[in-house]
C-alpha atoms as a PDB file:
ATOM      1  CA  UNK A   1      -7.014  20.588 -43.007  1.00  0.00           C
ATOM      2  CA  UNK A   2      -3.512  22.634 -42.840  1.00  0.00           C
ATOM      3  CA  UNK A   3      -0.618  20.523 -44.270  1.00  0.00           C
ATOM      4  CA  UNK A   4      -2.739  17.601 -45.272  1.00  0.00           C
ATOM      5  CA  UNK A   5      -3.326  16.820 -49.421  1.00  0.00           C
ATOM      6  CA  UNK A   6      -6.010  15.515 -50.716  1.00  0.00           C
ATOM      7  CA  UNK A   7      -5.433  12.477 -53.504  1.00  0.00           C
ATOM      8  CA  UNK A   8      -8.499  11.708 -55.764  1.00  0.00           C
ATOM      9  CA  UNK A   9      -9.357  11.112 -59.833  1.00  0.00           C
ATOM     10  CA  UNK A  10     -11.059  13.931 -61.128  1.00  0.00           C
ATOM     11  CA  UNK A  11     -10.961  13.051 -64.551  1.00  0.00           C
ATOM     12  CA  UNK A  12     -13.205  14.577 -66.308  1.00  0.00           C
ATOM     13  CA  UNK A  13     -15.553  15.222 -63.109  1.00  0.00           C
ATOM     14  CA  UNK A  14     -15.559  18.367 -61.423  1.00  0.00           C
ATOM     15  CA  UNK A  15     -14.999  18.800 -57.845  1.00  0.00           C
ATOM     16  CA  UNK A  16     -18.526  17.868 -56.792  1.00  0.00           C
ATOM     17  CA  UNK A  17     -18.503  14.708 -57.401  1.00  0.00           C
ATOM     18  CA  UNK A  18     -15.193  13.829 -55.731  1.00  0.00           C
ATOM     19  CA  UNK A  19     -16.440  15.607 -52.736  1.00  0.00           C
ATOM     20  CA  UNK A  20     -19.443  13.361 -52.778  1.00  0.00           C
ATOM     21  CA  UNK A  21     -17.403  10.570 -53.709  1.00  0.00           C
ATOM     22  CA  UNK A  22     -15.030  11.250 -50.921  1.00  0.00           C
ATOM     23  CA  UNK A  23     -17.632  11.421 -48.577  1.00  0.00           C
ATOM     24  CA  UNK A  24     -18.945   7.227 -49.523  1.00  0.00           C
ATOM     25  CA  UNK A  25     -15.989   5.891 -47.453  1.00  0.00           C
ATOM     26  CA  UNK A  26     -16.770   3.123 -46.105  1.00  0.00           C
ATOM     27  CA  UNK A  27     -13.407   2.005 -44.157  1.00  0.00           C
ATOM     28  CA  UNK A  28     -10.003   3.647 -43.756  1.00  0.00           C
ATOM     29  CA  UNK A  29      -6.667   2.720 -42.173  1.00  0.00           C
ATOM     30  CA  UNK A  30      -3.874   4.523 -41.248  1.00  0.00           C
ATOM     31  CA  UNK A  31      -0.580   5.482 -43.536  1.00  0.00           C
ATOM     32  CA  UNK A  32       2.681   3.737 -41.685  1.00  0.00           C
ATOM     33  CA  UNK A  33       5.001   7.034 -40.473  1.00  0.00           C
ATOM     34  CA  UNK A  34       2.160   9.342 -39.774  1.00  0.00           C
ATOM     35  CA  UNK A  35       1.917   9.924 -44.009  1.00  0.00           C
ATOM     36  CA  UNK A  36      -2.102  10.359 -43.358  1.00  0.00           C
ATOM     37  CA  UNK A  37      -5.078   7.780 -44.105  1.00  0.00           C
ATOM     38  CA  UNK A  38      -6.584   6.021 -47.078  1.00  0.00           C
ATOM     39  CA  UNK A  39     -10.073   5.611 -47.673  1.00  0.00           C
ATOM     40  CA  UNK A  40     -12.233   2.965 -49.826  1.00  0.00           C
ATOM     41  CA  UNK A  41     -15.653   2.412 -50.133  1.00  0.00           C
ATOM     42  CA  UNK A  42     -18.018  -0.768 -48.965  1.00  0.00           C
ATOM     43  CA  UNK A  43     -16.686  -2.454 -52.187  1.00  0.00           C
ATOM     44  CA  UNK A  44     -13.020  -2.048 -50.713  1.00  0.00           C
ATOM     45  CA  UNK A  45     -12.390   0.159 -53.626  1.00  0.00           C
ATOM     46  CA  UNK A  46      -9.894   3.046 -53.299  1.00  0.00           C
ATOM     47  CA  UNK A  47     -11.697   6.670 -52.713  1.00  0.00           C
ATOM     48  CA  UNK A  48      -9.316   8.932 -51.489  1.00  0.00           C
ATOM     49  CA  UNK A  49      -6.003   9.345 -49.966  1.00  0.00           C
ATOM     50  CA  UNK A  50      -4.980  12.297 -47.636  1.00  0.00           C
ATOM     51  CA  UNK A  51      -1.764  12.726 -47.438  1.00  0.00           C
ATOM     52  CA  UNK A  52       0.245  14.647 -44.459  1.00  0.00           C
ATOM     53  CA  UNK A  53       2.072  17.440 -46.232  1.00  0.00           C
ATOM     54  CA  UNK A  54       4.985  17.883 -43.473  1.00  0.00           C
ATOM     55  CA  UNK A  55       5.354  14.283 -43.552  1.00  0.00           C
ATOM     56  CA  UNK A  56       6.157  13.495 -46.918  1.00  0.00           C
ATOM     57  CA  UNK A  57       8.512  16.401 -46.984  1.00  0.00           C
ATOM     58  CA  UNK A  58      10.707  13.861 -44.537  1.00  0.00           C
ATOM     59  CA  UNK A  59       9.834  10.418 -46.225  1.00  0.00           C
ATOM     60  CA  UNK A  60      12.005   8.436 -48.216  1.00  0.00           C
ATOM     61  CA  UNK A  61      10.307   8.427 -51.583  1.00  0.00           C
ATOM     62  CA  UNK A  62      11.533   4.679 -52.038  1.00  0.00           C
ATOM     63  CA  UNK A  63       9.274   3.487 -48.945  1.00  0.00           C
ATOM     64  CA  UNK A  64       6.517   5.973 -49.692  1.00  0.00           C
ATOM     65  CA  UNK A  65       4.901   3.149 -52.051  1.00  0.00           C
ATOM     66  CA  UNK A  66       5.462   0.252 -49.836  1.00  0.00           C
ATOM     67  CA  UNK A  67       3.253   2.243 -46.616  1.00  0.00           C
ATOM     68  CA  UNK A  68       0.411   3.431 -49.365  1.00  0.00           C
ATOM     69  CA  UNK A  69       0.058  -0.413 -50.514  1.00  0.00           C
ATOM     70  CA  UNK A  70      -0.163  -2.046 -46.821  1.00  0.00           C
ATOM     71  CA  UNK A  71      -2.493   0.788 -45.886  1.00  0.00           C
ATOM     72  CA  UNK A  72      -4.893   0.521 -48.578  1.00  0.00           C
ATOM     73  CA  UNK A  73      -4.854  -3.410 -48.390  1.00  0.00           C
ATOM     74  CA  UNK A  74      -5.235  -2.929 -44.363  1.00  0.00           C
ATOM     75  CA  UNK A  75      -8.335  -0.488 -45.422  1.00  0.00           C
ATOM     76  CA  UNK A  76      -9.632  -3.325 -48.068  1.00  0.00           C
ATOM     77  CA  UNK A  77      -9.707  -5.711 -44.897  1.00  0.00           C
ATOM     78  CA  UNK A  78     -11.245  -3.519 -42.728  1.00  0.00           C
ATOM     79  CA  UNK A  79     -14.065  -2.792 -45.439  1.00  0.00           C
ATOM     80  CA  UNK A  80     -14.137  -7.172 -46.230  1.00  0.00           C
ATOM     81  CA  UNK A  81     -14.740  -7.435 -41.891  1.00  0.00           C
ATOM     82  CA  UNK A  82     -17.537  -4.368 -42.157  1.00  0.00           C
ATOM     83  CA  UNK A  83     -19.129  -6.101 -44.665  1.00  0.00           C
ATOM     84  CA  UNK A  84     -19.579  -9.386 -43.366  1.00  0.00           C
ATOM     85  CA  UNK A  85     -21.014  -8.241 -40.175  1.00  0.00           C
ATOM     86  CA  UNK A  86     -23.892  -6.706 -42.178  1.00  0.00           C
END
């Protein structure tokens, strides 16, 4: 995974569980301007965001929020459409 990050809550967990937790995705969508990809789980809740290193070093930190919120609402969709099928 060279140049991407990894985004996710520890809190108080250790790294097990986000790994696990990481690995529950359920739908993910694409980050506008080749940023990386969010990921959320059947409930269309968010579980992880990887995030292109290289890329971010050449985004506009103004937009950056804009492209994380479309792609995580495109990701909720996708999960919503999954879930119906079922």
């Amino acid at each position: 995974m060279n140049g991407l990050l990894r985004l996710h809550d520890l809190g108080d967990e250790d790294d097990r569980w986000a790994t696990s937790r990481r690995e529950e995705h359920f739908a993910s969508a694409d980050i506008d301007a080749g940023l990386g990809r969010v990921h959320v789980d059947d409930a269309g809740d968010l579980v992880a965001v990887d995030l292109d290193e290289r890329a971010l070093r050449t985004m506009n930190p103004a937009a950056l929020g804009g492209h994380l919120l479309a792609a995580i609402e495109r990701a909720e969709q996708a999960a919503r459409a999954e879930g119906g099928k079922r």
